[in-house]
C-alpha atoms as a PDB file:
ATOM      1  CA  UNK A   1      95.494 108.441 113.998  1.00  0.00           C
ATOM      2  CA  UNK A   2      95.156 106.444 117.004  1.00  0.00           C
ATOM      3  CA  UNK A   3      95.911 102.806 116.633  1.00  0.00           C
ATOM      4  CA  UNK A   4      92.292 101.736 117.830  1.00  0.00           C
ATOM      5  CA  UNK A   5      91.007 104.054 115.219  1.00  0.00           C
ATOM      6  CA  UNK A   6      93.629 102.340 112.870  1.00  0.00           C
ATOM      7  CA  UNK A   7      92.306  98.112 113.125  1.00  0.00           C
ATOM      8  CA  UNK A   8      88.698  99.317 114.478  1.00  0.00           C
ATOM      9  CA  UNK A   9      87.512 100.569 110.830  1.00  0.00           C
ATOM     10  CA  UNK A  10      89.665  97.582 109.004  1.00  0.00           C
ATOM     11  CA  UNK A  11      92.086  98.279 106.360  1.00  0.00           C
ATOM     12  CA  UNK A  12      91.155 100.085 103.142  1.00  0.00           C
ATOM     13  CA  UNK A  13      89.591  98.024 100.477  1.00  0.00           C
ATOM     14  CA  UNK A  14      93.387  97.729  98.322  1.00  0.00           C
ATOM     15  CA  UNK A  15      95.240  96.499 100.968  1.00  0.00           C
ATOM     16  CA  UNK A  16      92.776  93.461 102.327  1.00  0.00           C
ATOM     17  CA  UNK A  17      94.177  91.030  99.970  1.00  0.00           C
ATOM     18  CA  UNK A  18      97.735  92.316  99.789  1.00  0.00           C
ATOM     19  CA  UNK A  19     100.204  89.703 100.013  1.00  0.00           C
ATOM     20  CA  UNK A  20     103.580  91.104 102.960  1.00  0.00           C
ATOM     21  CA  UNK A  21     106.451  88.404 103.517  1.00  0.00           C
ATOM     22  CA  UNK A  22     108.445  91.394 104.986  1.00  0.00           C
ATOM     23  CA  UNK A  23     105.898  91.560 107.730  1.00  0.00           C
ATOM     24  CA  UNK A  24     106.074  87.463 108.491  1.00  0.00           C
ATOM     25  CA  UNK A  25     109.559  87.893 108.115  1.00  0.00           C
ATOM     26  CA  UNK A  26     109.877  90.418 110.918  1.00  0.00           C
ATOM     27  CA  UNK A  27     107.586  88.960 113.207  1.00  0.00           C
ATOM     28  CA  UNK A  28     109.622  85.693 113.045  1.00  0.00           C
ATOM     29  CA  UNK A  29     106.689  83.272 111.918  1.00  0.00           C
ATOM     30  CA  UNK A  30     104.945  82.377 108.750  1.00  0.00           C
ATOM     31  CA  UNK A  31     101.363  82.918 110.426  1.00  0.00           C
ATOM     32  CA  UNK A  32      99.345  80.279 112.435  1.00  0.00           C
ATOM     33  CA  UNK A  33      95.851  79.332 112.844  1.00  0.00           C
ATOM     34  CA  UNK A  34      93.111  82.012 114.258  1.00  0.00           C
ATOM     35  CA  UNK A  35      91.175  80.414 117.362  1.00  0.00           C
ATOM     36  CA  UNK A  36      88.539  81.428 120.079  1.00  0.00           C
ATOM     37  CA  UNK A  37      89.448  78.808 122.626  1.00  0.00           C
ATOM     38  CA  UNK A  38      86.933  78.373 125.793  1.00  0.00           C
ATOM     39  CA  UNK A  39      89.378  77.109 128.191  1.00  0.00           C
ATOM     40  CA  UNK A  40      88.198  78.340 131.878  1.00  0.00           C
ATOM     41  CA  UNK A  41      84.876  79.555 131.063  1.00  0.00           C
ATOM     42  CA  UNK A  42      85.849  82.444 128.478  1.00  0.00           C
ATOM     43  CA  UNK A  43      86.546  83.420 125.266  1.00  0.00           C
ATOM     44  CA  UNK A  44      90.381  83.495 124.701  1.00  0.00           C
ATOM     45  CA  UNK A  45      91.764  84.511 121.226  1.00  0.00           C
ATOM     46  CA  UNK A  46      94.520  82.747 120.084  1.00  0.00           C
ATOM     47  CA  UNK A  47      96.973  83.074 117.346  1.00  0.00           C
ATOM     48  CA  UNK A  48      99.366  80.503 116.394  1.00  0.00           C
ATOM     49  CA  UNK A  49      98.827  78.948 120.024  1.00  0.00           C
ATOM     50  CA  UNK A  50      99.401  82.120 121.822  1.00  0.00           C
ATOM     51  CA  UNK A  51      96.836  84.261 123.735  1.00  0.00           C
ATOM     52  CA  UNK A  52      96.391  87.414 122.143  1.00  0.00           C
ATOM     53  CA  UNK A  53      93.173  88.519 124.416  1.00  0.00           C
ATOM     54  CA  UNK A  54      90.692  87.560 126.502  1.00  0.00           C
ATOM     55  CA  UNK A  55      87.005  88.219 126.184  1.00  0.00           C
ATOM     56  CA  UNK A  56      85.181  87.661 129.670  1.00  0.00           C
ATOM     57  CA  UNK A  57      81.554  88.197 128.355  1.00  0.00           C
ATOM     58  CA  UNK A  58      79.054  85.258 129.252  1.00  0.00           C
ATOM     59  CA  UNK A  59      77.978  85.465 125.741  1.00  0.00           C
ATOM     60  CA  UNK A  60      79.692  86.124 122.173  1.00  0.00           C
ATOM     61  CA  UNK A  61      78.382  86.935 118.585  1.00  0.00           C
ATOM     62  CA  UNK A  62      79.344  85.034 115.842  1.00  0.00           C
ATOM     63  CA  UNK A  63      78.609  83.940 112.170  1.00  0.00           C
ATOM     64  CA  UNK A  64      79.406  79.697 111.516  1.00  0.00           C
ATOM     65  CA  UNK A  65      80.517  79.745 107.980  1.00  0.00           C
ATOM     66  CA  UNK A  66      81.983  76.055 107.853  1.00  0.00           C
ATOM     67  CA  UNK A  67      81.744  73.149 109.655  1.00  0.00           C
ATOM     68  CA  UNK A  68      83.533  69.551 109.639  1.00  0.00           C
ATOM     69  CA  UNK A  69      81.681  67.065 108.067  1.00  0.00           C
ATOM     70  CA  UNK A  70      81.859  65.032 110.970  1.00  0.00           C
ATOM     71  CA  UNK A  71      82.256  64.634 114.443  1.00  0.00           C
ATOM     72  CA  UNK A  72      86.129  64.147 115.553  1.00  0.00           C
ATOM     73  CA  UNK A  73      87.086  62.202 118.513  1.00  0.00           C
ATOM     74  CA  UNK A  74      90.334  63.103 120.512  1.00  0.00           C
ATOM     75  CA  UNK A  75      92.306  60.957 122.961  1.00  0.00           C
ATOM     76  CA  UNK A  76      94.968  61.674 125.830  1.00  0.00           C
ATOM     77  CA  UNK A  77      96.426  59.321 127.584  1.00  0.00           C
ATOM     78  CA  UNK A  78      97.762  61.781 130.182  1.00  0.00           C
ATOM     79  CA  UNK A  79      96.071  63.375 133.218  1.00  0.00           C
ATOM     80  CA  UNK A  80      94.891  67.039 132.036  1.00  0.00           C
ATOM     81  CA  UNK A  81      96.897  69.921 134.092  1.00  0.00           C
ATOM     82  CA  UNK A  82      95.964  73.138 133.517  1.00  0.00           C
ATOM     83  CA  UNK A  83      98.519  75.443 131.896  1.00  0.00           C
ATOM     84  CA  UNK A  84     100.738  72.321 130.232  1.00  0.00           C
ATOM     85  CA  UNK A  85     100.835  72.159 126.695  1.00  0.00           C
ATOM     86  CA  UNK A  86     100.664  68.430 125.316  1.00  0.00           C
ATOM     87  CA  UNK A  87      99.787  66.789 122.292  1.00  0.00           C
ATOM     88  CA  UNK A  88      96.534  64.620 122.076  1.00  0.00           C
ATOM     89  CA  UNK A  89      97.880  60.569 121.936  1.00  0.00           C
ATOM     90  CA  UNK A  90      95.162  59.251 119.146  1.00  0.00           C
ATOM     91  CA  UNK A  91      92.611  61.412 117.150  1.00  0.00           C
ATOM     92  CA  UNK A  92      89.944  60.712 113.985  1.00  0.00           C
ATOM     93  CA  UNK A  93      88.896  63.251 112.032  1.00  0.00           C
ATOM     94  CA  UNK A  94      85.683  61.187 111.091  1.00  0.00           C
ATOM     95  CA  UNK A  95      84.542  59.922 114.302  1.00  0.00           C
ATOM     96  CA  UNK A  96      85.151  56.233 112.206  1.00  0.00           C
ATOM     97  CA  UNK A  97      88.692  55.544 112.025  1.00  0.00           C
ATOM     98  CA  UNK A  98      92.473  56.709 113.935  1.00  0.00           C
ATOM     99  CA  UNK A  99      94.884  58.904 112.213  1.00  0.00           C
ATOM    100  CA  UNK A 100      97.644  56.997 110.854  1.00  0.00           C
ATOM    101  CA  UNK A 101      99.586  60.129 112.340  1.00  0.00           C
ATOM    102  CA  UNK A 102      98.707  59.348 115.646  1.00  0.00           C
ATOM    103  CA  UNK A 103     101.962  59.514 117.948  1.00  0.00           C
ATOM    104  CA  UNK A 104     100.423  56.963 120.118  1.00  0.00           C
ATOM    105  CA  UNK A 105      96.994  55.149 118.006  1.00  0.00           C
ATOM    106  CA  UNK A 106      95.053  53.026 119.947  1.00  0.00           C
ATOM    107  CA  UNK A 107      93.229  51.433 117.464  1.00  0.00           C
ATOM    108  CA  UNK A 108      92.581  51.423 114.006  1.00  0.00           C
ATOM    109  CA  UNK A 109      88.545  51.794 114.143  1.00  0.00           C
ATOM    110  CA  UNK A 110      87.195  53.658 116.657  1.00  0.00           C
ATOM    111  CA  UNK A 111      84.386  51.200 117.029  1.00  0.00           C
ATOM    112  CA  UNK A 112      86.635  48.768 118.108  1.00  0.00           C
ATOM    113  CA  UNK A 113      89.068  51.043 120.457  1.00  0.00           C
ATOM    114  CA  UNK A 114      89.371  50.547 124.361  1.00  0.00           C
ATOM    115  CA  UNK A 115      89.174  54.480 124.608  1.00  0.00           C
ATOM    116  CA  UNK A 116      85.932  53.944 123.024  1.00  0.00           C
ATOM    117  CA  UNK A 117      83.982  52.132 126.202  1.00  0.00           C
ATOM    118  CA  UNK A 118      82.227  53.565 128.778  1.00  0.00           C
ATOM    119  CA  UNK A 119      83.841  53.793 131.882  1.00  0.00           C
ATOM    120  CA  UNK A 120      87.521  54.259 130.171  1.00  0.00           C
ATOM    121  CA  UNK A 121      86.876  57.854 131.082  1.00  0.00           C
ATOM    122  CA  UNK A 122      86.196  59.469 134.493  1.00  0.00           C
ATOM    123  CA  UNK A 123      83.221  57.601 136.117  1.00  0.00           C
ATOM    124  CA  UNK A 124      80.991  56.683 132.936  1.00  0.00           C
ATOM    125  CA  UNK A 125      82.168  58.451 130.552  1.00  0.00           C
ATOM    126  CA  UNK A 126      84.293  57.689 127.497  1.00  0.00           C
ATOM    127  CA  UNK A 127      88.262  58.451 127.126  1.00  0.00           C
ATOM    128  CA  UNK A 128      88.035  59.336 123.806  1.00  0.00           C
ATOM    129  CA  UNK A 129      86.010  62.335 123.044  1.00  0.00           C
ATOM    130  CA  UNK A 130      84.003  63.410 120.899  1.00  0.00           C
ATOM    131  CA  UNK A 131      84.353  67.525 119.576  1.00  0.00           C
ATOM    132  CA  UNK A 132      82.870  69.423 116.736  1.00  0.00           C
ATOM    133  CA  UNK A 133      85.140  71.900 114.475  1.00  0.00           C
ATOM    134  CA  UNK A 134      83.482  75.120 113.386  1.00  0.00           C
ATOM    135  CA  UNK A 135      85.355  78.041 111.001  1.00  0.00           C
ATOM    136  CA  UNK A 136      83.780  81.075 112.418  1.00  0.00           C
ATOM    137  CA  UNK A 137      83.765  85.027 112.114  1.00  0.00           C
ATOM    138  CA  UNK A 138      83.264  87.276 115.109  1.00  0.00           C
ATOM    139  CA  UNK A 139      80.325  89.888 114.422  1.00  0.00           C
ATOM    140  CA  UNK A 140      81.489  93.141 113.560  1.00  0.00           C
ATOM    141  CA  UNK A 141      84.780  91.316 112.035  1.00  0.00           C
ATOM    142  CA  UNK A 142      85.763  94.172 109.815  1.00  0.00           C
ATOM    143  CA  UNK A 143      88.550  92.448 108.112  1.00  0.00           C
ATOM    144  CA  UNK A 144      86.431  88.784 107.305  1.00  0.00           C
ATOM    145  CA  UNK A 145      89.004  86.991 109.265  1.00  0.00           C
ATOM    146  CA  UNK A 146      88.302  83.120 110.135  1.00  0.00           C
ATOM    147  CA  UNK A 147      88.370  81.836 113.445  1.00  0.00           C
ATOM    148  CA  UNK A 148      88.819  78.170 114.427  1.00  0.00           C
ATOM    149  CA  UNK A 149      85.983  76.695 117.110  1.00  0.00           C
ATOM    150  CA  UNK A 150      86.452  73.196 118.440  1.00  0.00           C
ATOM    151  CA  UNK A 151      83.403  72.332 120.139  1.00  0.00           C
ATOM    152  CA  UNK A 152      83.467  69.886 123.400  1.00  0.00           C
ATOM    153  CA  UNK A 153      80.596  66.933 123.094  1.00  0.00           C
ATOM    154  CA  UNK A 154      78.227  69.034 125.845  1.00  0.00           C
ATOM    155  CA  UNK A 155      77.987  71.853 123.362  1.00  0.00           C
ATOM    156  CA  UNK A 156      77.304  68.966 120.606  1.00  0.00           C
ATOM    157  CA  UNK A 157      74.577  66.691 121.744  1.00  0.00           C
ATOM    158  CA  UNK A 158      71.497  66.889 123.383  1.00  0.00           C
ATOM    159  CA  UNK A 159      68.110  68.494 123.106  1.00  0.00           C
ATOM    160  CA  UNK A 160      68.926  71.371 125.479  1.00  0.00           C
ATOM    161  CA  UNK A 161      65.623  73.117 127.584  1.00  0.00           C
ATOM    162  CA  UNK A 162      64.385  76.852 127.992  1.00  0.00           C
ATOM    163  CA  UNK A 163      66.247  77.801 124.844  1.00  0.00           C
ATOM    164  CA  UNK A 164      69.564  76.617 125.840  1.00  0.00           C
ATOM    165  CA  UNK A 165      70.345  74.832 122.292  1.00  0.00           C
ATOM    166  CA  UNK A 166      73.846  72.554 121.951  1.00  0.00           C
ATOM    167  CA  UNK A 167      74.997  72.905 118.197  1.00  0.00           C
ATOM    168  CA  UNK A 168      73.079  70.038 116.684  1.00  0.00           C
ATOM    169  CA  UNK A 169      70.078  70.666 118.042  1.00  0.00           C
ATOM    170  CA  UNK A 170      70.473  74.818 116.938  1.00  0.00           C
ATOM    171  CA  UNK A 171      70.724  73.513 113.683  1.00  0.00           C
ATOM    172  CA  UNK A 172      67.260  70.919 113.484  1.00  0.00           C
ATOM    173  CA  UNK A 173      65.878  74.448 115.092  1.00  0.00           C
ATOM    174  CA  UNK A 174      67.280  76.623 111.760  1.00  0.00           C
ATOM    175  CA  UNK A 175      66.454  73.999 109.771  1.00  0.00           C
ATOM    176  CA  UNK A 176      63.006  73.265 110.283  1.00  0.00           C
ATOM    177  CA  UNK A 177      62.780  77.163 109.817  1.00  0.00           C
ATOM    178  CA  UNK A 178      64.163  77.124 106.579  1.00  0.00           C
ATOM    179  CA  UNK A 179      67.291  79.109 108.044  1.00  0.00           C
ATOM    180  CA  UNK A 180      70.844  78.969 106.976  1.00  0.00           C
ATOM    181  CA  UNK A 181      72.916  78.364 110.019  1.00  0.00           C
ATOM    182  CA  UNK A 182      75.938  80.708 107.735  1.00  0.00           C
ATOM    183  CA  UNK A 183      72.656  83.509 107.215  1.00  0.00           C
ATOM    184  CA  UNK A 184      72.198  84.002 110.675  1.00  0.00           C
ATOM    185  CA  UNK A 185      74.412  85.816 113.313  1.00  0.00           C
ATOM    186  CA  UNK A 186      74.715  83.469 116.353  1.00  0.00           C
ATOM    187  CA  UNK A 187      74.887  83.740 119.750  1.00  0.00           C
ATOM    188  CA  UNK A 188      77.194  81.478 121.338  1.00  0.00           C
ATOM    189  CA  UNK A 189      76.802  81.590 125.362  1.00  0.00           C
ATOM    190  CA  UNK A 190      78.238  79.841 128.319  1.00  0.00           C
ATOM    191  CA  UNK A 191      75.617  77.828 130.397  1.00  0.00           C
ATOM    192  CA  UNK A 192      76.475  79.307 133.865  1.00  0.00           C
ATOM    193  CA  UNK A 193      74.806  75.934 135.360  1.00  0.00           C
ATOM    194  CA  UNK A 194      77.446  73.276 133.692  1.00  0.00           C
ATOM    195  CA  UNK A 195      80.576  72.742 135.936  1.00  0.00           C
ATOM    196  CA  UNK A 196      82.763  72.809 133.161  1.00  0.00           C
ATOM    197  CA  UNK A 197      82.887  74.930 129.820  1.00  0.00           C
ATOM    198  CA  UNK A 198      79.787  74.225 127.779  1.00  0.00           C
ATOM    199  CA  UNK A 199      78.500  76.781 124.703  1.00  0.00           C
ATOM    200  CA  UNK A 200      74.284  76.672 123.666  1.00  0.00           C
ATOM    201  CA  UNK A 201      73.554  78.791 121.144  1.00  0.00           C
ATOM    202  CA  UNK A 202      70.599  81.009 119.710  1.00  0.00           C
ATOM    203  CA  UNK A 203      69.819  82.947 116.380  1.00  0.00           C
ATOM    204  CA  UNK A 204      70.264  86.750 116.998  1.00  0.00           C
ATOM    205  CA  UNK A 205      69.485  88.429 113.578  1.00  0.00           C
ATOM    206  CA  UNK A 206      69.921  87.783 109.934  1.00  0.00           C
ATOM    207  CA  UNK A 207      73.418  88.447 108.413  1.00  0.00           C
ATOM    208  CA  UNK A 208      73.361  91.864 106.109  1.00  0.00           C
ATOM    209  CA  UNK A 209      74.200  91.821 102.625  1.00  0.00           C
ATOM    210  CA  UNK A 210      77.511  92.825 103.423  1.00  0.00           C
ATOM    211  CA  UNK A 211      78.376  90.199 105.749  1.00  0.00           C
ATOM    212  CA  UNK A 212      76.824  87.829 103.476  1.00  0.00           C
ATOM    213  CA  UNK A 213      79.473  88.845 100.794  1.00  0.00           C
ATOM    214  CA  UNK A 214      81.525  88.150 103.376  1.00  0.00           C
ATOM    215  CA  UNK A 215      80.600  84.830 104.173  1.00  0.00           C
ATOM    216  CA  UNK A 216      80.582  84.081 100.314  1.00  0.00           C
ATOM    217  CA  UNK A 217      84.311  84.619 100.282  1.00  0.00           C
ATOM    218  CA  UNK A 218      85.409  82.923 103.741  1.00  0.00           C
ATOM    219  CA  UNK A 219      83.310  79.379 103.276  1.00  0.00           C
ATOM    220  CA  UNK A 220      85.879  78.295 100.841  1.00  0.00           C
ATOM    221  CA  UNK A 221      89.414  79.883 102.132  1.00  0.00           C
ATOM    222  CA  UNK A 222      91.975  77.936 103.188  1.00  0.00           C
ATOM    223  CA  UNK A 223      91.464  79.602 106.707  1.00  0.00           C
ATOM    224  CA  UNK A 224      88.084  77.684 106.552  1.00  0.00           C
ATOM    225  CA  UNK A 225      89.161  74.343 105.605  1.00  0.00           C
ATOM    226  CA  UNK A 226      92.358  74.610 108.084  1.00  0.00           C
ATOM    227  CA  UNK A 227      89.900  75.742 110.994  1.00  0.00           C
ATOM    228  CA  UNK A 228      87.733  72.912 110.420  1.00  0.00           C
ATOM    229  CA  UNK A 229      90.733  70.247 109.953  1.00  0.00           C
ATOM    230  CA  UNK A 230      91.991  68.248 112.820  1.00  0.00           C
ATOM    231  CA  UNK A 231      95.716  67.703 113.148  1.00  0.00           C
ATOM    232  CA  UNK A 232      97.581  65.768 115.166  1.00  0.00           C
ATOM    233  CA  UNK A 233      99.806  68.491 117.192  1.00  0.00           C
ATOM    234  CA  UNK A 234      97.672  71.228 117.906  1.00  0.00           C
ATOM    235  CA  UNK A 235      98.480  73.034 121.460  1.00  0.00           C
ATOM    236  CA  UNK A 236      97.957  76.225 122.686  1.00  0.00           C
ATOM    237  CA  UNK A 237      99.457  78.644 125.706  1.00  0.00           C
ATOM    238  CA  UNK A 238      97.026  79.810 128.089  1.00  0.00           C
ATOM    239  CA  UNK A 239      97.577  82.701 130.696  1.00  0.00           C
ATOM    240  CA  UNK A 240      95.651  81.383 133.933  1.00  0.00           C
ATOM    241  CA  UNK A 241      92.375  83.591 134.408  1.00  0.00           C
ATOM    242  CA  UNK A 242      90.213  83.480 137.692  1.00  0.00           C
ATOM    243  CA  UNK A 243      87.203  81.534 137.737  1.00  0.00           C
ATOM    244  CA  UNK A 244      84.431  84.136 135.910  1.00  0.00           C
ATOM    245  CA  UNK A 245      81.938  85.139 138.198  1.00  0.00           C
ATOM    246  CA  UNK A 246      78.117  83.912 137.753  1.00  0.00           C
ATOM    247  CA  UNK A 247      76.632  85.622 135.387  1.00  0.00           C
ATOM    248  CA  UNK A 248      74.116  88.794 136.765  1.00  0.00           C
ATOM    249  CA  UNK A 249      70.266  88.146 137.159  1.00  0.00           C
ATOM    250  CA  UNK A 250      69.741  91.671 135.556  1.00  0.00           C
ATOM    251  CA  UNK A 251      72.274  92.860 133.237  1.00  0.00           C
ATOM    252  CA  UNK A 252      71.772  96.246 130.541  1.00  0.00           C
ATOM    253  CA  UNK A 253      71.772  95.682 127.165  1.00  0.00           C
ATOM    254  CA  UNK A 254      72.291  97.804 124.328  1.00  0.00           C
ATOM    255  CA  UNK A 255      69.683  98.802 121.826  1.00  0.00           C
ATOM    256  CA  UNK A 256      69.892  96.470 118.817  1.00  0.00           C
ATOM    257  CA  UNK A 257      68.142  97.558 115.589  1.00  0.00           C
ATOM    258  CA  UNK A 258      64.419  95.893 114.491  1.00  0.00           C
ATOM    259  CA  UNK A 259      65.257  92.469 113.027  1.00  0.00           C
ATOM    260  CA  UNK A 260      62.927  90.315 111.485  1.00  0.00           C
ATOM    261  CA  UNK A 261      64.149  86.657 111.187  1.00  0.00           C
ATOM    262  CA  UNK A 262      60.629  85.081 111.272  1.00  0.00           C
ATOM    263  CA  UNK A 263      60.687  87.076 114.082  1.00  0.00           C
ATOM    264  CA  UNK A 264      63.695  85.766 115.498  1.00  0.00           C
ATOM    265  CA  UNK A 265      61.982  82.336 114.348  1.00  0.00           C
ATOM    266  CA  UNK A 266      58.765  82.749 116.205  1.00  0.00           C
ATOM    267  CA  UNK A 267      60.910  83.808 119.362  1.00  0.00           C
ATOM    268  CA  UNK A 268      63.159  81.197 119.738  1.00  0.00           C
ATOM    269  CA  UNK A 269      59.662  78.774 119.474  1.00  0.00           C
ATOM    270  CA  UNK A 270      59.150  80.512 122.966  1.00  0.00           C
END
């Protein structure tokens, strides 16, 4: 058996849940945290802050089967460079108020921070920003595992145009269509016209029975509750990829099966 043939299919049913220390033991670690990070324009899957691989589609399927209860707000105090791994300064997991934790806090409500006023940031903006934590599983996941999304503000707010939705305003869509935003598979895709990495997002098909079993079990892991938890020392390392190329005005796609979805909810309301 060839190893793709081995993870492709997922492991038999019995061994899923089976608990291997000798396995942790050998690869030197205790585990980390599953992530799709969108540093540079891509999809990047990272395990325990390592790269493991690198998905250069514009677009990616996924199902959101937790989110934070709020909006959290992360500060640096240092100049970004690409490629150095650092530690934010001062972070809230509630948007409201700092993390005691904070190696360097700048204030104890956010309201009342200096990281909180416009222009503290490049040009207008804020230094402090805001991001959005998701637990998510990739479609076609055979083994249910949980991935950790964090969310930039562009792919947060907004009303987006010609179906480009940021997350909020994908929800109020699902919503007002009586949709589950965890009963849907979702389409998260990189707007080609922002100049820095920013996700919209549309419904692609209804989740099957099996994936909603799935979902069932993965809402309420501790995978879930650590992906959508914001700590204080969370850094990654990032192999440097080439800027991606703009995306193709004609591209093939393959045949997807008939899907209802209120007909994809009345085609994406056109």
């Amino acid at each position: 058996m060839s190893e793709l043939a081995l993870f492709k299919g997922g492991l038999p049913a019995y061994l899923k849940d089976m608990e291997d220390e000798t396995t942790k033991a050998l690869a030197g670690s205790s585990g980390g945290v599953k992530r799709i990070s969108i540093e540079g324009g891509v999809f990047r899957m990272m395990v325990g802050g390592k790269e493991i691989a690198v998905n250069e589609d514009r677009a990616m399927n996924i199902i959101i089967v937790k989110s934070a209860p709020h909006d959290s707000r992360v500060f640096y105090a240092g100049t970004y460079v690409k490629g150095q791994v650092s530690t934010p300064d001062c972070v809230s997991n509630d948007g409201i108020t700092s993390d005691p934790k904070s190696k360097n806090r700048q204030s104890v409500r956010c309201a009342d921070c200096p990281q909180n006023v416009k222009g503290s940031g490049q040009g207008d903006s804020r230094a402090c920003r805001f991001q959005r934590r998701l637990a998510v599983i990739p479609e076609n996941e055979p083994n249910g595992f949980v991935y950790q999304l964090v969310l930039p503000s562009t792919s947060i707010f907004g009303d987006g145009e010609n179906g480009k939705l940021p997350l909020k305003a994908y929800a109020r869509h699902l919503e007002a269509h009586r949709a589950p935003v965890s009963g849907v598979v979702t389409e998260m895709r990189f707007d080609t016209a922002s100049s820095t990495p920013k996700l919209t997002f549309k419904p692609v098909r209804p989740i099957s029975e099996q994936e909603f079993e799935m979902v069932k079990v993965a809402k309420d892991s501790p995978e879930a509750l650590s992906a959508v938890t914001l700590t204080v020392s969370q850094t990654d390392t990032v192999k440097a990829l080439p800027t991606p190329a703009p995306e193709p005005t004609v591209a093939s796609k393959k045949a997807e099966p008939e899907t209802k979805l209120a007909d994809l909810l009345d085609e994406f309301d056109d």
